[in-house]
C-alpha atoms as a PDB file:
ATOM      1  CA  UNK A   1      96.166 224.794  74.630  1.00  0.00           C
ATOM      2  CA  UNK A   2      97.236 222.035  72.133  1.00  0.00           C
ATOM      3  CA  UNK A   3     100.374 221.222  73.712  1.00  0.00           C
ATOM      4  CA  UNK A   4      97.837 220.184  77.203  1.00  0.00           C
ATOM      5  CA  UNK A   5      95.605 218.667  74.671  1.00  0.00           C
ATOM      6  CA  UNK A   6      98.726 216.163  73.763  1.00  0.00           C
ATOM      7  CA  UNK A   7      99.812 215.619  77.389  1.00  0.00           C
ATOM      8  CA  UNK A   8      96.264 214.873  78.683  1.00  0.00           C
ATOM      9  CA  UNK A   9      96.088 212.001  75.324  1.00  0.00           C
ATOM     10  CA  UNK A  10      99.797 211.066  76.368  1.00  0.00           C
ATOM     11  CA  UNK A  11      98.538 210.286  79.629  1.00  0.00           C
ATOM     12  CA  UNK A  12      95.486 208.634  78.885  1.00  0.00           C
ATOM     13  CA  UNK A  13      97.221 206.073  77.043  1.00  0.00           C
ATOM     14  CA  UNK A  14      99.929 205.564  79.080  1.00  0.00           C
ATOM     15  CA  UNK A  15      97.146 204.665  81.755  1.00  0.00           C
ATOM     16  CA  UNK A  16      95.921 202.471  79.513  1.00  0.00           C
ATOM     17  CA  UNK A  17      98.990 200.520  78.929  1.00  0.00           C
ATOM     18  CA  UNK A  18     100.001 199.668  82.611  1.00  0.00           C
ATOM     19  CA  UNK A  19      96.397 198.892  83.368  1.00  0.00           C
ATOM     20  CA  UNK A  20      96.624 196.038  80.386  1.00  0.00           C
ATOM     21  CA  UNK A  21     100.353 194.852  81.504  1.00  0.00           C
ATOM     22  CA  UNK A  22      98.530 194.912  85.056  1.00  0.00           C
ATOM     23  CA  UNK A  23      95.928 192.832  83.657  1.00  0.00           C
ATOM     24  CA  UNK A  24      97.725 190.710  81.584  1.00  0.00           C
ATOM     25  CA  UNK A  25     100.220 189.589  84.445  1.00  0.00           C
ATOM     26  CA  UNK A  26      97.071 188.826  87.113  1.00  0.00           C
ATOM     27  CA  UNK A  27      95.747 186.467  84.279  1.00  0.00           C
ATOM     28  CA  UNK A  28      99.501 185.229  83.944  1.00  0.00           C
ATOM     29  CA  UNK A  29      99.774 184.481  87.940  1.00  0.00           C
ATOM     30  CA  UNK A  30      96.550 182.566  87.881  1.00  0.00           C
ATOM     31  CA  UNK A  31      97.105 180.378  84.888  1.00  0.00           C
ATOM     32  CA  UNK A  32     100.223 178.959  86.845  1.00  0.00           C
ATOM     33  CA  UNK A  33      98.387 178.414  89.985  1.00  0.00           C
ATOM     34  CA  UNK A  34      98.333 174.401  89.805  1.00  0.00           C
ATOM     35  CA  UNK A  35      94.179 172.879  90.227  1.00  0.00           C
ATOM     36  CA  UNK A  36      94.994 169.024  90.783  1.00  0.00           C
ATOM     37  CA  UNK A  37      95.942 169.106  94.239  1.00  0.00           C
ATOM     38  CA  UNK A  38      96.202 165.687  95.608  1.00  0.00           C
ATOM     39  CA  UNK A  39      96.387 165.994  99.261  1.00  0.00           C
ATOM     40  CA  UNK A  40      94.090 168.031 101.204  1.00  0.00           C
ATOM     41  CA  UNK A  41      97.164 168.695 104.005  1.00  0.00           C
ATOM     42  CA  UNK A  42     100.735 167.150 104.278  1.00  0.00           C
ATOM     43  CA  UNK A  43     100.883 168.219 107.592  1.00  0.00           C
ATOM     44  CA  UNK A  44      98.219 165.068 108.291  1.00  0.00           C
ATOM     45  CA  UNK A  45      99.271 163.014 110.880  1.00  0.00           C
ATOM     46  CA  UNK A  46     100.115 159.180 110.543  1.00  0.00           C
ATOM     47  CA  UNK A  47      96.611 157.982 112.253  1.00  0.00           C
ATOM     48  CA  UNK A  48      94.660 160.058 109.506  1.00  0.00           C
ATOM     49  CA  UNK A  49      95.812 159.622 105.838  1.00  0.00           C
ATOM     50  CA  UNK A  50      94.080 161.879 103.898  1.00  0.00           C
ATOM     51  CA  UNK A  51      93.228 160.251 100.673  1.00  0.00           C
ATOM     52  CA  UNK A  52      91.503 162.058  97.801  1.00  0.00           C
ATOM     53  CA  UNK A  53      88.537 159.913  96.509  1.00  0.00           C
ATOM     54  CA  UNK A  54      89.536 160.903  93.064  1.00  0.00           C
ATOM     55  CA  UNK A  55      93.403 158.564  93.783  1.00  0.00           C
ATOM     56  CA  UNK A  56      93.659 154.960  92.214  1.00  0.00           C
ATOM     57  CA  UNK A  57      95.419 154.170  95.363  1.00  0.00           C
ATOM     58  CA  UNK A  58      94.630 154.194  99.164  1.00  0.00           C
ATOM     59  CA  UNK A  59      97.229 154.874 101.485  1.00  0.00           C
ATOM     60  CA  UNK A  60      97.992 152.539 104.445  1.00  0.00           C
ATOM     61  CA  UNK A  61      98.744 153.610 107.616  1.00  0.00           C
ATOM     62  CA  UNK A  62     100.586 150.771 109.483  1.00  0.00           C
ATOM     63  CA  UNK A  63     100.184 150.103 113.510  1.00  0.00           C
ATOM     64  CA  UNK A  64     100.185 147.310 115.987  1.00  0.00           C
ATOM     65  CA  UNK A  65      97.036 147.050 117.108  1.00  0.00           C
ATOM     66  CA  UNK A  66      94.555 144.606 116.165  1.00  0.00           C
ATOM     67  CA  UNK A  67      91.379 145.703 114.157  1.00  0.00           C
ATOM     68  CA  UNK A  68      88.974 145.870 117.481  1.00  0.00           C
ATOM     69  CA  UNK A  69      91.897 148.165 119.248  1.00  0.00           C
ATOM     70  CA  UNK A  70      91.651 150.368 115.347  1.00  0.00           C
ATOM     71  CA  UNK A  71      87.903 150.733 115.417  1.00  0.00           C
ATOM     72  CA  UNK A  72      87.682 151.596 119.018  1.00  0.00           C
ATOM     73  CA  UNK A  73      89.714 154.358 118.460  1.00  0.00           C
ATOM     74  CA  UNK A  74      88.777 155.869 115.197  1.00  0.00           C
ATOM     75  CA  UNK A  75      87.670 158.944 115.297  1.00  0.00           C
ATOM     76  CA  UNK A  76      84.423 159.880 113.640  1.00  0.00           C
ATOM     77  CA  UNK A  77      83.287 156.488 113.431  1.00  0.00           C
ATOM     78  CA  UNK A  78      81.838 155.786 116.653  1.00  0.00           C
ATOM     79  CA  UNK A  79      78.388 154.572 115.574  1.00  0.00           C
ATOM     80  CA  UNK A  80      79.695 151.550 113.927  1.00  0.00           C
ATOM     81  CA  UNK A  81      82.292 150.854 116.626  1.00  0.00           C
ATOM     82  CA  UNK A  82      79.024 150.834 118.636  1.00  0.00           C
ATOM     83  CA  UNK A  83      77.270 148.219 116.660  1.00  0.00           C
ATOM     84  CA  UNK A  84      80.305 145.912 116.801  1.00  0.00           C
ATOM     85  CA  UNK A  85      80.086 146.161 120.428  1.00  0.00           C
ATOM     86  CA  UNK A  86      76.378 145.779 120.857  1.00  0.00           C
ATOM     87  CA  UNK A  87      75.938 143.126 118.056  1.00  0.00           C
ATOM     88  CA  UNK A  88      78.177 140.756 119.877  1.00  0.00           C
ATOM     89  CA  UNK A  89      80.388 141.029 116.677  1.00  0.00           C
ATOM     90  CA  UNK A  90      83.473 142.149 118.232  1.00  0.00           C
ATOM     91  CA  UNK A  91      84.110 138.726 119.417  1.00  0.00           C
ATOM     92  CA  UNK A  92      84.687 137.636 115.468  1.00  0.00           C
ATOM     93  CA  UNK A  93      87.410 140.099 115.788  1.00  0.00           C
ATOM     94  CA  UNK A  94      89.494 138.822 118.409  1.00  0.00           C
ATOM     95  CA  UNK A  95      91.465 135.664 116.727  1.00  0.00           C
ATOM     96  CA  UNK A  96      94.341 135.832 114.462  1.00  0.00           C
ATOM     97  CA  UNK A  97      92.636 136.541 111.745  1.00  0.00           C
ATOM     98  CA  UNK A  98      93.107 138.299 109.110  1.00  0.00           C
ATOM     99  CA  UNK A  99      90.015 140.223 109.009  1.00  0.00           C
ATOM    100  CA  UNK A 100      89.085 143.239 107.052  1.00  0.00           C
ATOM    101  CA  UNK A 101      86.694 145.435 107.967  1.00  0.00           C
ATOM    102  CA  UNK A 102      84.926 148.348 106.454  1.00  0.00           C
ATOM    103  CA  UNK A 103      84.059 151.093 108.930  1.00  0.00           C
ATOM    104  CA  UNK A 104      81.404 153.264 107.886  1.00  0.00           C
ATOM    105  CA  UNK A 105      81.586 156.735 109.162  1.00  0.00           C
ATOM    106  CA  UNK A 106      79.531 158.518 111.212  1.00  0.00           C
ATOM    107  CA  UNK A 107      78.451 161.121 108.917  1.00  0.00           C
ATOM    108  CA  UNK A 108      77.225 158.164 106.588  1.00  0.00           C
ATOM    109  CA  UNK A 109      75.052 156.843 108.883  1.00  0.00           C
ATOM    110  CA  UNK A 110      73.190 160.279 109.649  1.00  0.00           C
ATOM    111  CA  UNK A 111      72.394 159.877 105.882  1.00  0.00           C
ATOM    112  CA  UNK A 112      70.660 156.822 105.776  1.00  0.00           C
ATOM    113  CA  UNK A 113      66.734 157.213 105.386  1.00  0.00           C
ATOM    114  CA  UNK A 114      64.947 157.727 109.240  1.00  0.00           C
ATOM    115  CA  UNK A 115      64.575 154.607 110.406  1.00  0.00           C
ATOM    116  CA  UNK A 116      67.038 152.372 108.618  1.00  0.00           C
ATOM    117  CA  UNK A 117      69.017 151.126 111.897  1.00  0.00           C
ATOM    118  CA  UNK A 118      66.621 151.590 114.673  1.00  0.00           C
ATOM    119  CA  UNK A 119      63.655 149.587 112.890  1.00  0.00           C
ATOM    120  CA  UNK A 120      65.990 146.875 112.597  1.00  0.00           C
ATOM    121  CA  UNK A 121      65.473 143.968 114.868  1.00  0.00           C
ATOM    122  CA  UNK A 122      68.522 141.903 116.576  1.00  0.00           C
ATOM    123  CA  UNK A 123      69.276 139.478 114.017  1.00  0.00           C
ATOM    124  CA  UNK A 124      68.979 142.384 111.000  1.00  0.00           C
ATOM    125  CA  UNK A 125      71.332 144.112 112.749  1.00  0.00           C
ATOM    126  CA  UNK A 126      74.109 141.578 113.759  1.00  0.00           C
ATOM    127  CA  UNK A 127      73.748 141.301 109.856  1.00  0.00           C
ATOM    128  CA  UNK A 128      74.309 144.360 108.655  1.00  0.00           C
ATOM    129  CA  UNK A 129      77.454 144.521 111.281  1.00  0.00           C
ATOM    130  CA  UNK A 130      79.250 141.347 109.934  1.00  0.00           C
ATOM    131  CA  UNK A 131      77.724 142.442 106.159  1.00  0.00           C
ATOM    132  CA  UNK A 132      81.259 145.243 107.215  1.00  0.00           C
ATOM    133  CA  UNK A 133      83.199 141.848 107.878  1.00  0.00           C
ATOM    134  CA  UNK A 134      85.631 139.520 105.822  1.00  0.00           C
ATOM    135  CA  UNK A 135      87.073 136.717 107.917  1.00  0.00           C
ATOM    136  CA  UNK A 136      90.133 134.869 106.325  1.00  0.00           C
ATOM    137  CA  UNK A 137      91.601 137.818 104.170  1.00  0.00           C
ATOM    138  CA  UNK A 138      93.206 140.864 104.593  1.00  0.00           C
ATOM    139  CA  UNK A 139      92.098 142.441 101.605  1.00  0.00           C
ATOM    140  CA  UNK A 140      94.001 144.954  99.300  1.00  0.00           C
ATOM    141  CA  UNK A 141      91.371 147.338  97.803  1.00  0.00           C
ATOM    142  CA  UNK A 142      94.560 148.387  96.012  1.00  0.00           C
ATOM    143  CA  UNK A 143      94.596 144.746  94.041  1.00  0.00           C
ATOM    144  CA  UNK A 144      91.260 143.765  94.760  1.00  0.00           C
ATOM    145  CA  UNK A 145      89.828 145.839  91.824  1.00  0.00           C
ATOM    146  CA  UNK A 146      87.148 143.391  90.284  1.00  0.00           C
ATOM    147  CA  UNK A 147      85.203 140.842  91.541  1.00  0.00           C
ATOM    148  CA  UNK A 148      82.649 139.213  94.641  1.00  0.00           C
ATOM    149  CA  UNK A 149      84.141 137.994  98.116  1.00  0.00           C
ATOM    150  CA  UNK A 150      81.793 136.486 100.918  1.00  0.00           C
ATOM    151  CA  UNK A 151      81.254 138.790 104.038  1.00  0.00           C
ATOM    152  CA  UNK A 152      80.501 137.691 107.757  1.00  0.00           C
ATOM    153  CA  UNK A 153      77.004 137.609 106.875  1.00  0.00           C
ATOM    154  CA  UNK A 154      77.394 135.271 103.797  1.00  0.00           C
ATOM    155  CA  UNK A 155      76.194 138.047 101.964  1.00  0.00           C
ATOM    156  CA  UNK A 156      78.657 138.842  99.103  1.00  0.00           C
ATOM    157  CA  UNK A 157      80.509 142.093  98.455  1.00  0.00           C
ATOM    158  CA  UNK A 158      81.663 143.742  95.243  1.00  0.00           C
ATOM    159  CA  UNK A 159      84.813 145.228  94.468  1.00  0.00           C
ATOM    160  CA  UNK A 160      85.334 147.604  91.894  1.00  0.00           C
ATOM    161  CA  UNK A 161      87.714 150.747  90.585  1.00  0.00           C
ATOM    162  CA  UNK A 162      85.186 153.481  89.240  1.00  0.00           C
ATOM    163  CA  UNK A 163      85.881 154.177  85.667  1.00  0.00           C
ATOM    164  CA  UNK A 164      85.294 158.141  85.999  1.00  0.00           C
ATOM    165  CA  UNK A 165      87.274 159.296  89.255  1.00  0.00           C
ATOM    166  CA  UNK A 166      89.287 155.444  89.679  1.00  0.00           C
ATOM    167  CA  UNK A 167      87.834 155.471  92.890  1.00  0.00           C
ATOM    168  CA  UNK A 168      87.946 152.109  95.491  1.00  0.00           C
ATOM    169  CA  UNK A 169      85.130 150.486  96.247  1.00  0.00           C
ATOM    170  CA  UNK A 170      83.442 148.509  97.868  1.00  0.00           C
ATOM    171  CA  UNK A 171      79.504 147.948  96.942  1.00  0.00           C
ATOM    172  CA  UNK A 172      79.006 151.495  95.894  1.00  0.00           C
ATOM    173  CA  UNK A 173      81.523 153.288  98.623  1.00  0.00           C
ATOM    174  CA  UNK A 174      84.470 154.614  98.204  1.00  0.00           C
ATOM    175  CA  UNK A 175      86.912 153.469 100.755  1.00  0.00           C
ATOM    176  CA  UNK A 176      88.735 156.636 102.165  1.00  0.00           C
ATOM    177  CA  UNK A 177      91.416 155.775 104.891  1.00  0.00           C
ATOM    178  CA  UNK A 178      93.372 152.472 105.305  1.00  0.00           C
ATOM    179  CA  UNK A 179      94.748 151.050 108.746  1.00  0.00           C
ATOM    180  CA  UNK A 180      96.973 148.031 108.505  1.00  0.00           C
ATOM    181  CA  UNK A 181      96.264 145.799 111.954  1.00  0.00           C
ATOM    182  CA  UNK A 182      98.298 143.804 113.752  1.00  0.00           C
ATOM    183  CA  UNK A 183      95.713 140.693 112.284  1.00  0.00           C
ATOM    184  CA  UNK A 184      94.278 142.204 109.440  1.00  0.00           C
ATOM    185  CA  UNK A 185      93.080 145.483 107.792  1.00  0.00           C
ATOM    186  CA  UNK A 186      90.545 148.319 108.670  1.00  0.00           C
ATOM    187  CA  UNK A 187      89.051 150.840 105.945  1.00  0.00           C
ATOM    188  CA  UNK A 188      87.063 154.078 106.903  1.00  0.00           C
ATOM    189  CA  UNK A 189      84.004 154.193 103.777  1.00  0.00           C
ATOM    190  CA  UNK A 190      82.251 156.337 102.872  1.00  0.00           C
ATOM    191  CA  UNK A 191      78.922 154.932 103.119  1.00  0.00           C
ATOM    192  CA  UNK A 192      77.121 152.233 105.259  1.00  0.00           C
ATOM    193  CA  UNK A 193      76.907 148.471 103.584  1.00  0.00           C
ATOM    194  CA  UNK A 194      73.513 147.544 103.651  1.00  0.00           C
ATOM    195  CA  UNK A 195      73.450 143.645 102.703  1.00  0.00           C
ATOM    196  CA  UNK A 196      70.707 142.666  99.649  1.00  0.00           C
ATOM    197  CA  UNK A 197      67.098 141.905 100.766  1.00  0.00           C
ATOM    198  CA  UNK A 198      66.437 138.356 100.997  1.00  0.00           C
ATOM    199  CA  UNK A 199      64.170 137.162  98.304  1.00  0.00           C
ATOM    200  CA  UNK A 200      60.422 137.473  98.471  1.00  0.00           C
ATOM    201  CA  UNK A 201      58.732 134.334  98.230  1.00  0.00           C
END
């Protein structure tokens, strides 16, 4: 009776023991299991470079076409490409530039308050469009980390790295994608520009 006393204890703890090296090994696996992952896919293709917000650095993605040809074929960015066309803007687009442009996407704009675009009049509008707009520079968001440059609208823009996540951007949005043009430079953002009020007399 003793001795299956003793082989019922034996095997008690030897359960216990391989469920704790069990244990301990899971806990082993997962510490190793790397959490900064910087790209969401390198199997992205070269009109979509993925770009964490939380990367110093945007990543280009060179073509020939010109910023208009870019725009119009953007995917997920339709509204703006939209504005450009119904604005009249796209004709600022069609010298040799360099232009940079900051396309807002399309999800951005379905977060703006109801009303923001469509109780705009004409003029507001064309604003708001070339507000997107730098004529005369391609800029580098990349070197451009500090400082105000003048927009289509002759509204200014601010540049800045965010000190938390050393984010891009421009205004408050973080600029996402980067398409170098034939005449200039497009950026997907991740917000819409909405150029200051003009002052209340």
């Amino acid at each position: 009776m003793n001795n299956n006393k003793t082989w019922v204890w034996v095997a008690v703890a030897a359960g216990v023991i391989i469920v704790g090296f069990w244990w301990w090994n899971m806990a082993r696996q997962q510490a190793d299991v790397p959490t900064d992952v910087g790209y969401a896919s390198p199997t992205a293709s070269t009109t979509d470079a993925l770009v964490s917000p939380a990367q110093p650095v945007v990543a280009e993605v060179r073509t020939s076409s010109t910023v208009a040809g870019i725009i119009a074929s953007l995917s997920g960015e339709s509204r703006f490409a939209a504005l450009l066309s119904t604005t009249g803007v796209s004709a600022s687009l069609t010298g040799k530039g360099p232009y940079t442009v900051f396309v807002p996407t399309d999800a951005s704009f379905a977060q703006l308050p109801t009303g923001t675009i469509n109780n705009l009049n004409s003029a507001q509008l064309k604003r708001l469009v070339q507000y997107h707009i730098v004529s005369g520079k391609a800029i580098d968001v990349n070197i451009q980390k500090a400082g105000n440059i003048q927009a289509l609208s002759k509204d200014m823009l601010n540049f800045s790295v965010l000190a938390t996540d050393k984010s891009a951007r421009v205004n408050s949005s973080v600029a996402i994608h980067a398409y170098k043009a034939s005449n200039g430079i497009v950026y997907v953002i991740g917000s819409v520009l909405l150029p200051p009020l003009p002052p209340q007399n």
